[in-house]
Protein backbone atom coordinates (compact mmCIF):
# COMPACT_ATOMS: atom_id res chain seq x y z
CA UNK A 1 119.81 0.67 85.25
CA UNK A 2 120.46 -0.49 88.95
CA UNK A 3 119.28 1.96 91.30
CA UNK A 4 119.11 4.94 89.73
CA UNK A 5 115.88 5.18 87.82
CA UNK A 6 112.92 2.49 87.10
CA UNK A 7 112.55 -0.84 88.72
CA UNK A 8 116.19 -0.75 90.57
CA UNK A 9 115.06 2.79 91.95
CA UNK A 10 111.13 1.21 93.15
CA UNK A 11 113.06 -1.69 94.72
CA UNK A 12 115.62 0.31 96.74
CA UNK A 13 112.72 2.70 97.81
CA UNK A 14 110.32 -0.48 98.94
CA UNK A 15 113.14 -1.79 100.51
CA UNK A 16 114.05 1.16 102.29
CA UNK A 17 110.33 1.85 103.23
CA UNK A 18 110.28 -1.67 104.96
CA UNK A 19 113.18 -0.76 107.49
CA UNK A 20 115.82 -2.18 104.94
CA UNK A 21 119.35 -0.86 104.56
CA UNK A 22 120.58 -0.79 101.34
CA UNK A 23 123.44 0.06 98.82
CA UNK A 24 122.41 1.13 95.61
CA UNK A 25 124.94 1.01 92.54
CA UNK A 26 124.27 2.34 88.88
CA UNK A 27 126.02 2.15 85.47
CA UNK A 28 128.70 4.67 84.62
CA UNK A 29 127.45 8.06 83.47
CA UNK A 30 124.46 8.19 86.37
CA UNK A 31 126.92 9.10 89.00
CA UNK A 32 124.46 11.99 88.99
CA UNK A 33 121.02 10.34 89.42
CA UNK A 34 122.67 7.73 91.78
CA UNK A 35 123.66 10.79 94.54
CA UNK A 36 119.97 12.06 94.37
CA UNK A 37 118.70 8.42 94.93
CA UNK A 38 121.16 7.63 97.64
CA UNK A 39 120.03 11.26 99.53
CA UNK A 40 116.52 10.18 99.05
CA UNK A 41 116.91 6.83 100.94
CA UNK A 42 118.32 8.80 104.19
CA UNK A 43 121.98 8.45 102.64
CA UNK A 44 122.37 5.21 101.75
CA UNK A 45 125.78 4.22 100.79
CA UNK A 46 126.31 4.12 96.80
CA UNK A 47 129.06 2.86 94.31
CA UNK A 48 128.97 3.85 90.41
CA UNK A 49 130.41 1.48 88.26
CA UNK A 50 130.00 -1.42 85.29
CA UNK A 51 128.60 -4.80 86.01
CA UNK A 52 131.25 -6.04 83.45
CA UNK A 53 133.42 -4.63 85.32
CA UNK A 54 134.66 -7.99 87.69
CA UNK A 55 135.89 -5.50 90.77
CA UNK A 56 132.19 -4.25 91.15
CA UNK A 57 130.65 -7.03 92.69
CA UNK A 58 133.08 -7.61 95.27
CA UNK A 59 133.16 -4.24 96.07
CA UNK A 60 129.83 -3.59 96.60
CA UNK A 61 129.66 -6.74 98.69
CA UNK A 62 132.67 -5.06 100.92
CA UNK A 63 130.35 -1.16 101.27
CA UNK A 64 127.46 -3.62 102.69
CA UNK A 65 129.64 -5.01 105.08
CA UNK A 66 131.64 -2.34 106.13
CA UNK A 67 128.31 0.15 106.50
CA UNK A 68 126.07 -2.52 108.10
CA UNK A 69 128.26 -5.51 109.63
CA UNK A 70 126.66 -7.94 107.30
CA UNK A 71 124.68 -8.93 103.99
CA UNK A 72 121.37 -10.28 103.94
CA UNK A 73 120.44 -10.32 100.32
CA UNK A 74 121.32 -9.11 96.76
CA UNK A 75 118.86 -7.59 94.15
CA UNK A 76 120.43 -7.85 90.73
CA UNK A 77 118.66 -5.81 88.29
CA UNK A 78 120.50 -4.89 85.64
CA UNK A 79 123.19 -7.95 84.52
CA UNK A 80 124.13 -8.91 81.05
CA UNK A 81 124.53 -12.70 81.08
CA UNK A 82 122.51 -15.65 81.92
CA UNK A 83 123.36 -16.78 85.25
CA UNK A 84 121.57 -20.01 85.37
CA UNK A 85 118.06 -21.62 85.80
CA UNK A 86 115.59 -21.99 88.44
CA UNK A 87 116.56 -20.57 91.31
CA UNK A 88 119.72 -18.79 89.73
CA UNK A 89 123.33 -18.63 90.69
CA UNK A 90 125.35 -15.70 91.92
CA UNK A 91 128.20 -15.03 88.90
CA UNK A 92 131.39 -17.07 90.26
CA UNK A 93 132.78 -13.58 89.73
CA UNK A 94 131.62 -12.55 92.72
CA UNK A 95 133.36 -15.43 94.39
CA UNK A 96 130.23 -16.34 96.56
CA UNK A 97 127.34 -17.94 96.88
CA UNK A 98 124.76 -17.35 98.84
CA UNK A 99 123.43 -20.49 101.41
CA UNK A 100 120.77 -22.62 99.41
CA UNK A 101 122.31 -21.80 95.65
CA UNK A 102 124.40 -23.86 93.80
């Protein structure tokens, strides 16, 4: 679901409540749902597209960079595989890591 609706949407508001910039993404066909929760969080930047989808990652990493001049964290809500144990791992997809994860 990502941002547009549900537990992706509470997060993004929180966050945004707390002084935290965010990008919000959502699956393909919420386009729709994903403009009206990007207006509500004082036009945050957004990107529609499929997790599956190995481009998606790297681009949303690149919005949050370009918009804000760096990336602090990443809330994954919505992935379909197991991406390790513990602590987790970011996909190697993404081609990163985060400091502190494997």
């Amino acid at each position: 679901t990502g941002a547009s609706r549900g537990i992706g949407r509470a997060i993004a508001e929180r966050l945004t409540k707390e002084g935290g910039r965010v990008v919000v993404t959502a699956g393909p066909g919420d386009e729709a749902l994903l403009a009206e929760v990007a207006g509500s969080l004082a036009g945050a930047p957004s990107l529609a597209g499929d997790l599956a989808d190995p481009a998606l990652p790297a681009e949303l990493v690149k919005l949050a960079v370009s918009r804000f001049d760096r990336l602090d964290g990443i809330v994954n809500n919505a992935l379909p595989e197991e991406i390790g144990s513990g602590r987790g791992r970011v996909p190697s997809r993404w081609g990163m890591n985060p400091p502190g994860f494997p």
